[in-house]
Protein backbone atom coordinates (compact mmCIF):
# COMPACT_ATOMS: atom_id res chain seq x y z
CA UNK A 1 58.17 33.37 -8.06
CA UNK A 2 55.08 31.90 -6.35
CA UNK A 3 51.54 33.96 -6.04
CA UNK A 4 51.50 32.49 -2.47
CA UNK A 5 54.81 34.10 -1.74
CA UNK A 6 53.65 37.61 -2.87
CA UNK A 7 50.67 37.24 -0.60
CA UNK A 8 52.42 36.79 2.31
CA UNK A 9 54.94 39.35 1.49
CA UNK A 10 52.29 42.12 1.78
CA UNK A 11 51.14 40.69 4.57
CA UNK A 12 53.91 40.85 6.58
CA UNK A 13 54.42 44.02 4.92
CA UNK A 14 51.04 45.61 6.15
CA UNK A 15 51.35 43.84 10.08
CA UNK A 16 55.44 44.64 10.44
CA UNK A 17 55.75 41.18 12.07
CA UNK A 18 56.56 37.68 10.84
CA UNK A 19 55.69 35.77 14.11
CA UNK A 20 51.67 37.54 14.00
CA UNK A 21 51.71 36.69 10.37
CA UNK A 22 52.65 33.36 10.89
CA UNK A 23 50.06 32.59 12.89
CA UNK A 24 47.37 34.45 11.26
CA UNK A 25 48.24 32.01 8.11
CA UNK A 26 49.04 29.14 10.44
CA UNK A 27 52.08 28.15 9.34
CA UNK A 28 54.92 28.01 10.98
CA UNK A 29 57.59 31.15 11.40
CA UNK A 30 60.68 29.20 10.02
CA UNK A 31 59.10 28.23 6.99
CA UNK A 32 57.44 32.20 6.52
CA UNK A 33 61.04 33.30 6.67
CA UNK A 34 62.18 31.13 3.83
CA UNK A 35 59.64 31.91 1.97
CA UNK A 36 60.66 35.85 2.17
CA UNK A 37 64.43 35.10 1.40
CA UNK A 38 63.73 33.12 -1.23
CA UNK A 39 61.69 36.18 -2.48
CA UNK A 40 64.64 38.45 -2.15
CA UNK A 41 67.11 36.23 -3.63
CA UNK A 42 65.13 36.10 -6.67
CA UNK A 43 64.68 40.28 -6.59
CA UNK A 44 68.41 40.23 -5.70
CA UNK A 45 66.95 42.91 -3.16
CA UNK A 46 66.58 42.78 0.61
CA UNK A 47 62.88 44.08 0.42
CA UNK A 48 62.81 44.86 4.42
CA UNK A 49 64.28 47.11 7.31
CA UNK A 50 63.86 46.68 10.83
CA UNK A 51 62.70 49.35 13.04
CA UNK A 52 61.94 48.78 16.66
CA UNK A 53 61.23 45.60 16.42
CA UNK A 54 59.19 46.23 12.81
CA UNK A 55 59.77 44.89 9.76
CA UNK A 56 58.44 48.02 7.64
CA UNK A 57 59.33 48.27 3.54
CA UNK A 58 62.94 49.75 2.50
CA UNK A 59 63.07 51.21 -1.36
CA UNK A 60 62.75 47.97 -2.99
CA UNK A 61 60.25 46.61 -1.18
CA UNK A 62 57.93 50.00 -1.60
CA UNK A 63 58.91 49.40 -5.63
CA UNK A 64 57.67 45.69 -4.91
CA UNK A 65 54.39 45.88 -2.73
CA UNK A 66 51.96 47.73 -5.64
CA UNK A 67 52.94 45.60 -8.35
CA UNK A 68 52.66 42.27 -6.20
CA UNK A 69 49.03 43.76 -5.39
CA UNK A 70 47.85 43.83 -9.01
CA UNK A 71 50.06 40.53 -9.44
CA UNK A 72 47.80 38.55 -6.57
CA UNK A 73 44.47 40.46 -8.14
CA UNK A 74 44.87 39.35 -11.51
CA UNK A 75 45.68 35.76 -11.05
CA UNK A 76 42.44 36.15 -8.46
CA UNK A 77 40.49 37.94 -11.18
CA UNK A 78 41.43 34.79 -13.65
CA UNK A 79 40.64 32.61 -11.17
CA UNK A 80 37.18 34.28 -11.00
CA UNK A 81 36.05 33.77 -14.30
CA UNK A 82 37.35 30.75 -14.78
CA UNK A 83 34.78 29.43 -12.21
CA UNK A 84 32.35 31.45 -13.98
CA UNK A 85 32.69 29.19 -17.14
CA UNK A 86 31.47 26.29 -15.08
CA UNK A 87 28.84 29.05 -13.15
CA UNK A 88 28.03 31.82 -14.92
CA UNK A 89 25.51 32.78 -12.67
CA UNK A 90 27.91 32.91 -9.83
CA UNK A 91 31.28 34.73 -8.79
CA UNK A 92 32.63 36.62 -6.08
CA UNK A 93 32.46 40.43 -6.04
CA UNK A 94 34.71 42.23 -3.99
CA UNK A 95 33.19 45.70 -2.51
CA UNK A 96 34.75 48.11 -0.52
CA UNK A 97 32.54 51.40 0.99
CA UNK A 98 32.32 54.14 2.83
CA UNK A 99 31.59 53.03 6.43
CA UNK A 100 28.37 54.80 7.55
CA UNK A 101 26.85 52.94 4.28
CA UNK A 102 27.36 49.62 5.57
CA UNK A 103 23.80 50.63 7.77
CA UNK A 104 21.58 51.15 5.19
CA UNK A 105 22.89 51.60 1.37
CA UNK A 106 24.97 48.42 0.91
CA UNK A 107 22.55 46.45 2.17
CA UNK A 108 19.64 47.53 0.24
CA UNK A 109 22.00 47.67 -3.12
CA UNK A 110 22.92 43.93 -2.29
CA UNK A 111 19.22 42.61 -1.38
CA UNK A 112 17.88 44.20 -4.37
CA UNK A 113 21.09 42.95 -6.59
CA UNK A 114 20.72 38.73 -5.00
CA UNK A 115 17.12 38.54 -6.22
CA UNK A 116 18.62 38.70 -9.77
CA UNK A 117 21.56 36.91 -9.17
CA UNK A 118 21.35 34.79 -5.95
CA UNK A 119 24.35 33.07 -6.58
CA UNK A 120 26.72 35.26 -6.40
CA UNK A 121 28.28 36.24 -2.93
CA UNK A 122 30.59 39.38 -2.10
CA UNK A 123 33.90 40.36 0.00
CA UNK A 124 32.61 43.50 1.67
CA UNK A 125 34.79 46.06 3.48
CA UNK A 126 34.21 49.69 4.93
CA UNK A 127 36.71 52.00 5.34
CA UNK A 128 37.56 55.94 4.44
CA UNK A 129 36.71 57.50 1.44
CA UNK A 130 40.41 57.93 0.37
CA UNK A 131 41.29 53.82 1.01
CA UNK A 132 37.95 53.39 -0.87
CA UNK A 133 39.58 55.12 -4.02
CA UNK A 134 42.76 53.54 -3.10
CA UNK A 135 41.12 50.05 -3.47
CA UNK A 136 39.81 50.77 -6.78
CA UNK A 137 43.05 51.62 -7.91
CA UNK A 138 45.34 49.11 -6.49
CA UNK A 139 42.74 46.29 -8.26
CA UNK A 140 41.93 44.92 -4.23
CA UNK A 141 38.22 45.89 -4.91
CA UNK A 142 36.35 45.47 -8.06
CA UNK A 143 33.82 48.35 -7.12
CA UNK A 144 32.99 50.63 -3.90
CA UNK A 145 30.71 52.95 -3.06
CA UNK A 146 31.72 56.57 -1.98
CA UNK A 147 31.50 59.94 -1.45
CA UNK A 148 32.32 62.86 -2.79
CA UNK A 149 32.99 62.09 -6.30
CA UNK A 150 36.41 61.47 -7.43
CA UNK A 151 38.34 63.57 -8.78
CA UNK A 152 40.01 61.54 -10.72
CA UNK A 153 38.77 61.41 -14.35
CA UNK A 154 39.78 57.75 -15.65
CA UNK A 155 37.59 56.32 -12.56
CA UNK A 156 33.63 55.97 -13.22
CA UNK A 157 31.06 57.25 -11.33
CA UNK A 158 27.25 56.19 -11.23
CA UNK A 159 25.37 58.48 -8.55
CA UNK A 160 23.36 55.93 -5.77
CA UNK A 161 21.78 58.28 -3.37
CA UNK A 162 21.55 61.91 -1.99
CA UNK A 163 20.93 62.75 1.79
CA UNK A 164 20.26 65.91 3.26
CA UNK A 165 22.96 67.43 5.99
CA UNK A 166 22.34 69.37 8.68
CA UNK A 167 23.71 70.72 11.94
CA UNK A 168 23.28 67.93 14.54
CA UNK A 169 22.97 69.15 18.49
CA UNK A 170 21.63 68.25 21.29
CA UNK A 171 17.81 68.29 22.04
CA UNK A 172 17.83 70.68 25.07
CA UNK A 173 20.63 72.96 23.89
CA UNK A 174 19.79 76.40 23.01
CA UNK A 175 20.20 75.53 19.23
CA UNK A 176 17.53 72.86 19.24
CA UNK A 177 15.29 75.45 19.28
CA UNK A 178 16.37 76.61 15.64
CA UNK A 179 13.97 75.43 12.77
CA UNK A 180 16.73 76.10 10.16
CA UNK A 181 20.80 77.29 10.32
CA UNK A 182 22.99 79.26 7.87
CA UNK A 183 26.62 78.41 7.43
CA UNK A 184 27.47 81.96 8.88
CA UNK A 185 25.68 80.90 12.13
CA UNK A 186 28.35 78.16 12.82
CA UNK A 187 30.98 81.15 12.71
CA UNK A 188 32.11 80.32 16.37
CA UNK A 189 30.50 77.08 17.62
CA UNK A 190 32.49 74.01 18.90
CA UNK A 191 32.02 71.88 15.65
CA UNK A 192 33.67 68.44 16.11
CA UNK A 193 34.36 66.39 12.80
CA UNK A 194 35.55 63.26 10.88
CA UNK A 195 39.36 63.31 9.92
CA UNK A 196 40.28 64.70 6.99
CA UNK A 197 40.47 61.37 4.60
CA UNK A 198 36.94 60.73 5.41
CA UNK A 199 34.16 61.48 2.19
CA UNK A 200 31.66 64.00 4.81
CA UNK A 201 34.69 65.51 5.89
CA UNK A 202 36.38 66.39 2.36
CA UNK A 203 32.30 67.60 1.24
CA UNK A 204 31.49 69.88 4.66
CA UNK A 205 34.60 71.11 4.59
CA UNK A 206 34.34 72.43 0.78
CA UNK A 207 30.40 73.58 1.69
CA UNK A 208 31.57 75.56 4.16
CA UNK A 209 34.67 76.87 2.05
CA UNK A 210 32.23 77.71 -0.66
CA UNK A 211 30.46 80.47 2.19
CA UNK A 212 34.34 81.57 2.89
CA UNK A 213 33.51 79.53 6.74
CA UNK A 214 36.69 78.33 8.33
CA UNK A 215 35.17 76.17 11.04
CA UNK A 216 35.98 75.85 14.41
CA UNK A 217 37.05 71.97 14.53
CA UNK A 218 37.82 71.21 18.30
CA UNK A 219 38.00 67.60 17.62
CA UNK A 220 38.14 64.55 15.40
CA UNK A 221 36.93 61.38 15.07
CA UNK A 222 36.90 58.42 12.63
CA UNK A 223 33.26 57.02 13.36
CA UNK A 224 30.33 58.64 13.12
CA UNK A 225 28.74 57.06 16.20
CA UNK A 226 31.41 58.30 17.83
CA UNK A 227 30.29 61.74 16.74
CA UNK A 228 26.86 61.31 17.48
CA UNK A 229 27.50 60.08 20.79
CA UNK A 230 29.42 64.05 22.05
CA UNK A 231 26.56 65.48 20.26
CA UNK A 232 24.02 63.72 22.87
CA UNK A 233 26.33 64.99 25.49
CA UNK A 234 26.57 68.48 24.37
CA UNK A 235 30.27 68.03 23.93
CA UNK A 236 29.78 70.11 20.57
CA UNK A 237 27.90 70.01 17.51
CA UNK A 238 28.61 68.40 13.81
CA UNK A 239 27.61 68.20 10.52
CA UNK A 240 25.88 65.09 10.00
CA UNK A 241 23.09 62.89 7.49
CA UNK A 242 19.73 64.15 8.54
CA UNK A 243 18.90 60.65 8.57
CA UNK A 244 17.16 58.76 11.55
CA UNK A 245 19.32 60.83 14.72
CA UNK A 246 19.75 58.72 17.48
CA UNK A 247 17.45 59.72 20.46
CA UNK A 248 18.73 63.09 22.11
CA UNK A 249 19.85 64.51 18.84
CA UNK A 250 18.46 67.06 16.62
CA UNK A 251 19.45 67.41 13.16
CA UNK A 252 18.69 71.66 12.24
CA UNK A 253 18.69 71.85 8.40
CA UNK A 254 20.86 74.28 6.08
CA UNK A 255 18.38 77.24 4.92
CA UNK A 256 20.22 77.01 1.37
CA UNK A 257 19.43 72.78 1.30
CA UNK A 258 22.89 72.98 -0.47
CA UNK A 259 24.48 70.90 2.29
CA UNK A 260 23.74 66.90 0.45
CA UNK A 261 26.15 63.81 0.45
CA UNK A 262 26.26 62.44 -2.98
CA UNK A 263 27.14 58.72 -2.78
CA UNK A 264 27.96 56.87 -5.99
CA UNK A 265 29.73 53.59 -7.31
CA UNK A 266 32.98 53.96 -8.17
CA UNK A 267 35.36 51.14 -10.93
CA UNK A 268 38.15 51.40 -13.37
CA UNK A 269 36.56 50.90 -16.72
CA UNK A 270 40.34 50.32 -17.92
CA UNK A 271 40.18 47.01 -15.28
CA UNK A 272 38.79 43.94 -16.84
CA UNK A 273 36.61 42.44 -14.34
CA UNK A 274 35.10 39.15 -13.75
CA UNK A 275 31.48 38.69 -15.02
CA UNK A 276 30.01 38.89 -11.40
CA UNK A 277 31.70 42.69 -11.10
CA UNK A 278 30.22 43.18 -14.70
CA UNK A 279 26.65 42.04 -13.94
CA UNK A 280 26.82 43.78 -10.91
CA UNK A 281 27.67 47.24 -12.55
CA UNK A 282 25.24 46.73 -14.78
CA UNK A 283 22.75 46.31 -12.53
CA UNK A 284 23.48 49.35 -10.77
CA UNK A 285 23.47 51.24 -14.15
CA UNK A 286 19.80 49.70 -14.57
CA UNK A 287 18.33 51.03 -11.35
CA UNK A 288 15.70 53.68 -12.26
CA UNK A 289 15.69 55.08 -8.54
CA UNK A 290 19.16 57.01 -8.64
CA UNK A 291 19.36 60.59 -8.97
């Protein structure tokens, strides 16, 4: 069985389509094809069924797709430090993150982190907070960097940063005029949200919860632009960072200051990773500037 042959088995597995696959590894559709039937005559397992013109996973290939995962990450991981025997100042770290980090918290984390190792370089990705913890688990992503903390004990958590939430609305509405908010005062306003796999979601959703609030969610979105964008036009309000509102926006804070996004890094200690995702956990560990 052939690493190469595993990658492009979850590849077609995650597009559903050996001609875009094909091309996105540019080779040629005939040979892809072989290459998944000489996968399943080795499994002795068709690993695909076709579904309006998909190819989506059947049993076996659902069995197949997680273990071929930590397969391709472990021969990448050996891979890894074998370059870092002739560099030991180098390797590649592989980072995934919350999105709205990717503004300002990655990229302080990784300026600070390249004065003391300048060599190494890092495969960055943002994404929810559950296919954050879903990285860490699956072996895709050394590290990433996340909020709420997980819930899940075996994972580690080392706390990065705290920031303030508040009620975000727009400047001319009659909330703007409010110097603080309780949760109680939300009790009928048009609050629009992320989704429920996203990290601010899953933490103003248990703030609120903790008052016994059951907010009135009249929409959802997946970006937080996107958010801040229908509060400018008075579309509704949100719960959002305090941090730098764009122009038009108002962020009111929560009288009880209880309403904070925790972000942390987030590893299996149980993985064994190269010495670039080592050195770079231990310089997070080092930083004297985290809560």
């Amino acid at each position: 069985m052939r690493i190469s042959e595993l990658v492009w088995f979850m590849r077609v597995a995650e597009t559903g389509n050996v001609t875009q696959t094909s091309a996105e590894l540019h080779m040629s559709q005939p040979a892809l094809t072989r290459a998944l039937q000489r996968l399943e005559e080795e499994l002795g397992a068709e690993l695909f069924a076709r579904h309006k013109k998909r190819l989506l996973l059947n049993e076996s290939g659902e069995i197949l797709f997680p273990h071929a995962a930590r397969a391709v990450s472990e021969i990448q991981a050996a891979k890894d430090r074998i370059k870092a025997l002739q560099n030991p100042h180098g390797g590649s770290i592989s980072l995934t993150f919350v999105t709205s980090y990717g503004s300002w918290l990655v990229p302080q984390l990784l300026s600070d982190f390249q004065k003391t190792s300048p060599q190494s370089h890092f495969t960055l990705r943002g994404c929810a907070a559950d296919d954050v913890l879903a990285s860490i688990r699956s072996g895709e992503a050394d590290a990433g960097i996340m909020s709420p903390r997980p819930a899940d004990p075996s994972l580690e958590w080392i706390p990065l940063a705290s920031e303030p939430l508040g009620l975000a609305t727009s400047i001319g509405a009659d909330l703007s005029r409010r110097t603080t908010i309780t949760p109680s005062d939300l009790h009928e306003l048009p609050i629009m949200a992320l989704r429920k796999e996203f990290g601010l979601r899953q933490i103003t959703d248990s703030y609120l919860a903790g008052h016994g609030l059951v907010p009135n969610i009249i929409l959802e979105a997946t970006e937080l632009s996107t958010l801040w964008g229908l509060v400018q036009r008075n579309v509704g309000v949100a719960i959002l960072p305090a941090r730098e509102p764009p122009t038009g926006v108002k962020v009111i804070p929560f009288e009880d200051r209880d309403a904070v996004r925790l972000a942390g890094l987030v590893y299996d200690p149980q993985r064994r990773l190269p010495p670039s995702g080592d050195r770079f956990i231990s310089f997070i560990r080092s930083r004297e500037d985290h809560p």
